[in-house]
C-alpha atoms as a PDB file:
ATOM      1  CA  UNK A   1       1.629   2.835  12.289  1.00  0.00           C
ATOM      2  CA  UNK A   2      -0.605   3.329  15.293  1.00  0.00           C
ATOM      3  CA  UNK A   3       0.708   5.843  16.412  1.00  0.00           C
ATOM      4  CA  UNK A   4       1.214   8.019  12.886  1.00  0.00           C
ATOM      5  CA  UNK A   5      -2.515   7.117  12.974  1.00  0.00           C
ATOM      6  CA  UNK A   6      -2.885   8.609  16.675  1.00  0.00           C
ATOM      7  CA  UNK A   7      -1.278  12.091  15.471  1.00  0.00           C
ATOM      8  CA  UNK A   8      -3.429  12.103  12.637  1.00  0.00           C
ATOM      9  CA  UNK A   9      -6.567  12.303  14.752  1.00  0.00           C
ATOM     10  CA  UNK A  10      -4.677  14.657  16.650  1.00  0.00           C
ATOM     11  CA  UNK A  11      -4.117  17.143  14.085  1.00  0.00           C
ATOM     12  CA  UNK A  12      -7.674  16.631  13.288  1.00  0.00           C
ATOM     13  CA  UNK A  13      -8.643  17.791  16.557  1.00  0.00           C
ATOM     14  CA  UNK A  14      -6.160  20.465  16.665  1.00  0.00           C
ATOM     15  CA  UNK A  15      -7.562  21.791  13.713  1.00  0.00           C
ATOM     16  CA  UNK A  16     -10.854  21.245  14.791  1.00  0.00           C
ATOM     17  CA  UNK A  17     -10.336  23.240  17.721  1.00  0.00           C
ATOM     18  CA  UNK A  18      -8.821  26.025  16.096  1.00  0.00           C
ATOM     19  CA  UNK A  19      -5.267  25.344  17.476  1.00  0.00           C
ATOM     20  CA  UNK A  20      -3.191  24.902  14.210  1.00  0.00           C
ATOM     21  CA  UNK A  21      -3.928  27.114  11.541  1.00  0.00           C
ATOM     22  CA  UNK A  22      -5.236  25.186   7.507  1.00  0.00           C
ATOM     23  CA  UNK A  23      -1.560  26.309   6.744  1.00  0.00           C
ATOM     24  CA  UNK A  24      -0.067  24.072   9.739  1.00  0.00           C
ATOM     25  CA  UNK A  25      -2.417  21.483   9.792  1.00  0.00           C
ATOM     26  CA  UNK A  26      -1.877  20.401   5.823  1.00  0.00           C
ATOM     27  CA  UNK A  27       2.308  20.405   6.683  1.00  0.00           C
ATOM     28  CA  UNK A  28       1.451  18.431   9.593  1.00  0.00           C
ATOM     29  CA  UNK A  29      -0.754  15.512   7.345  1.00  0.00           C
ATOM     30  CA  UNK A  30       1.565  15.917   5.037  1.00  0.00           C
ATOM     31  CA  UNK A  31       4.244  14.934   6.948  1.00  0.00           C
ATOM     32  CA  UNK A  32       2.486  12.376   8.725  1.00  0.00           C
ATOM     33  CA  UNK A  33       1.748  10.612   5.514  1.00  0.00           C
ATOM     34  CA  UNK A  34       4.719  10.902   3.930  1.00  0.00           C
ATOM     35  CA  UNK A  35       6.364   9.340   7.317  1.00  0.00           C
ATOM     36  CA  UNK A  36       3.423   6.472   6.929  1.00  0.00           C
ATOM     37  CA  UNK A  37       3.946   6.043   3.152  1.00  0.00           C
ATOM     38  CA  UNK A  38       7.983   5.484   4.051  1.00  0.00           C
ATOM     39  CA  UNK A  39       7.211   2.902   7.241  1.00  0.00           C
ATOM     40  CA  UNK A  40       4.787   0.768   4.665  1.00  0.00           C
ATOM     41  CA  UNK A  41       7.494   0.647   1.892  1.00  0.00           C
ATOM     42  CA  UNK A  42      10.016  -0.574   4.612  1.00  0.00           C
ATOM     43  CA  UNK A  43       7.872  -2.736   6.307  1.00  0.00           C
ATOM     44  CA  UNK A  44       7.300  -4.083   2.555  1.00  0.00           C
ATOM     45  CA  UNK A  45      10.724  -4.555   2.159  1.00  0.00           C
ATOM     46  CA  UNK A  46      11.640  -6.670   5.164  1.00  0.00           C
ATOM     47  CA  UNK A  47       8.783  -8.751   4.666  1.00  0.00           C
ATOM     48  CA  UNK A  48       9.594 -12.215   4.421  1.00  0.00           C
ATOM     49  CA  UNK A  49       9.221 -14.008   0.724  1.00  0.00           C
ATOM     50  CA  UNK A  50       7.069 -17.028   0.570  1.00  0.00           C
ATOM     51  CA  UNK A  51       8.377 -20.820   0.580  1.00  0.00           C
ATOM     52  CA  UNK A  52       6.659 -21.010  -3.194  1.00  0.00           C
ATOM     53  CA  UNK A  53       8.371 -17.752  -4.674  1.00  0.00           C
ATOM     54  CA  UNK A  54      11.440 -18.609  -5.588  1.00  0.00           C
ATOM     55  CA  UNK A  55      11.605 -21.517  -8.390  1.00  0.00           C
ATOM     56  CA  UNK A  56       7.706 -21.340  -9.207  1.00  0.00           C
ATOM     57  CA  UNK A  57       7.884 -17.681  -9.555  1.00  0.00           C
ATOM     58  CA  UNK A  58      10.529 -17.554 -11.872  1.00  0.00           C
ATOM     59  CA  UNK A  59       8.920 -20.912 -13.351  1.00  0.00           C
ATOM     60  CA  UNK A  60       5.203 -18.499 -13.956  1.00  0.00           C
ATOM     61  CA  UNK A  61       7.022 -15.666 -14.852  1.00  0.00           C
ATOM     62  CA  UNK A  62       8.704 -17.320 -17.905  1.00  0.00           C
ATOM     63  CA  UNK A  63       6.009 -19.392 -19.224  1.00  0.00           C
ATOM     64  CA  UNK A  64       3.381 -16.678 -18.388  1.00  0.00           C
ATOM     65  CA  UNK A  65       2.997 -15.581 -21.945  1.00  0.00           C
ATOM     66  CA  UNK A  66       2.200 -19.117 -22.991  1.00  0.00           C
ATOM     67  CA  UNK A  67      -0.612 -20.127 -20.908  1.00  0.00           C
ATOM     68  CA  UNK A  68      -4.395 -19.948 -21.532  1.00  0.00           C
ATOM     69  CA  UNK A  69      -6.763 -17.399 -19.357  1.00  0.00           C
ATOM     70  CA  UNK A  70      -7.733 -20.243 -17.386  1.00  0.00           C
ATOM     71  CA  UNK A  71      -4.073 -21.588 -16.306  1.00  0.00           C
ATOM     72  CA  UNK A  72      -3.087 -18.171 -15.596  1.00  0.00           C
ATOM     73  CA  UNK A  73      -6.285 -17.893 -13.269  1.00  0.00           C
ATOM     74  CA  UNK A  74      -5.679 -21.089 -11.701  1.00  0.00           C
ATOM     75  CA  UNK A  75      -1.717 -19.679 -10.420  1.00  0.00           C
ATOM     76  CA  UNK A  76      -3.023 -16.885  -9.597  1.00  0.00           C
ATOM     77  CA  UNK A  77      -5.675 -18.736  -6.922  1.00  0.00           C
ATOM     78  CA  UNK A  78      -3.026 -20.964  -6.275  1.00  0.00           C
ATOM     79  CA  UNK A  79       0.070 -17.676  -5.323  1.00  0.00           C
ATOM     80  CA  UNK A  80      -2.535 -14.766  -3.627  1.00  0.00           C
ATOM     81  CA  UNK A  81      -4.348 -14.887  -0.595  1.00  0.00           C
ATOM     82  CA  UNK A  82      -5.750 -11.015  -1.080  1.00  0.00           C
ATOM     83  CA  UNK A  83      -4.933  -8.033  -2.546  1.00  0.00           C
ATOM     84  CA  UNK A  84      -5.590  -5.410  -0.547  1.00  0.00           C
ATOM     85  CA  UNK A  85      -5.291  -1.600  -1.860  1.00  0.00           C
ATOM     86  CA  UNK A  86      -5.208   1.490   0.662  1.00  0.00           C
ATOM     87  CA  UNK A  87      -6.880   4.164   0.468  1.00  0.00           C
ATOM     88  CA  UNK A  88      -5.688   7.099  -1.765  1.00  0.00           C
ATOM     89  CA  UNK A  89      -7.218  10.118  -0.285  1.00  0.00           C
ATOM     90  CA  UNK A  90     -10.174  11.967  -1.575  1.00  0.00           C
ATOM     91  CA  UNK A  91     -11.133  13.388  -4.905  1.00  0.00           C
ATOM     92  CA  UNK A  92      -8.298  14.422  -7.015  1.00  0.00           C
ATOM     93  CA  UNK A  93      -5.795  14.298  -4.739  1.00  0.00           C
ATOM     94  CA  UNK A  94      -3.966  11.828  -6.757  1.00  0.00           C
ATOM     95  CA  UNK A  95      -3.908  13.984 -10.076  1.00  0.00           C
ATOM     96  CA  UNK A  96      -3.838  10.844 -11.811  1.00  0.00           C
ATOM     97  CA  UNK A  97      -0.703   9.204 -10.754  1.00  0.00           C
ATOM     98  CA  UNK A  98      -0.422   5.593 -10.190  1.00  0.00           C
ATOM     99  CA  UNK A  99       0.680   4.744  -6.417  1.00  0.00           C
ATOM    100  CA  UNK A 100       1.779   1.111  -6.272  1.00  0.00           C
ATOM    101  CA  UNK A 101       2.731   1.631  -2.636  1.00  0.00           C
ATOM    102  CA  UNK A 102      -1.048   1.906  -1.889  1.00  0.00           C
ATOM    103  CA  UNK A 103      -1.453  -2.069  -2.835  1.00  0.00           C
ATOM    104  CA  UNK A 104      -0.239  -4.918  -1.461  1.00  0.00           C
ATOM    105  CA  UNK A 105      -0.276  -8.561  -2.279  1.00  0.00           C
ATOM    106  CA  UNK A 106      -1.211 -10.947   0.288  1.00  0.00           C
ATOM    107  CA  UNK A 107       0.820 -14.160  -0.680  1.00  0.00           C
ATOM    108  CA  UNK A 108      -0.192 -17.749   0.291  1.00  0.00           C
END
């Protein structure tokens, strides 16, 4: 990841300099984020499931439509640390489509 970050700044200061042309440098992010995107969703992958996932989780998941706001409040401090959501780029860039790869749970 550090060093898809490293070539980003790179290209940046390619660009900057007047090295790689708008043309280039957009392939080049492009690229570089689409590599960056891939590494996360492996790295998401191969991370390892918590001790409490297994039987609770399928435990929550099938009583979930019976319990009260405050029960399902109190799993849900009891299961997630954080969740942390990257950003998405500026503007419009995402034309309105839902990334779930930009968020990630944080389990306890």
């Amino acid at each position: 990841m550090r060093r898809i970050e490293a070539d980003k700044v790179e290209a940046r200061r390619l660009r900057a300099d007047d090295e790689l042309s708008l043309a280039e440098f957009a392939r080049e992010i492009r690229r570089l984020e689409e590599k960056e995107r891939s590494m996360k969703e492996k790295v998401s992958a191969l991370a390892p499931t918590p001790a409490r996932a297994g039987y609770a989780a399928a435990r929550i998941v099938r009583e979930w439509d019976t319990y009260t706001a405050d029960m399902k409040r109190k799993e849900i401090t009891k299961s997630i640390e954080a969740v942390v959501i990257s950003g998405a780029g500026k503007g419009g860039a995402q034309n309105g489509v839902f990334r779930p790869e930009l968020i990630e749970i944080v389990w306890k």
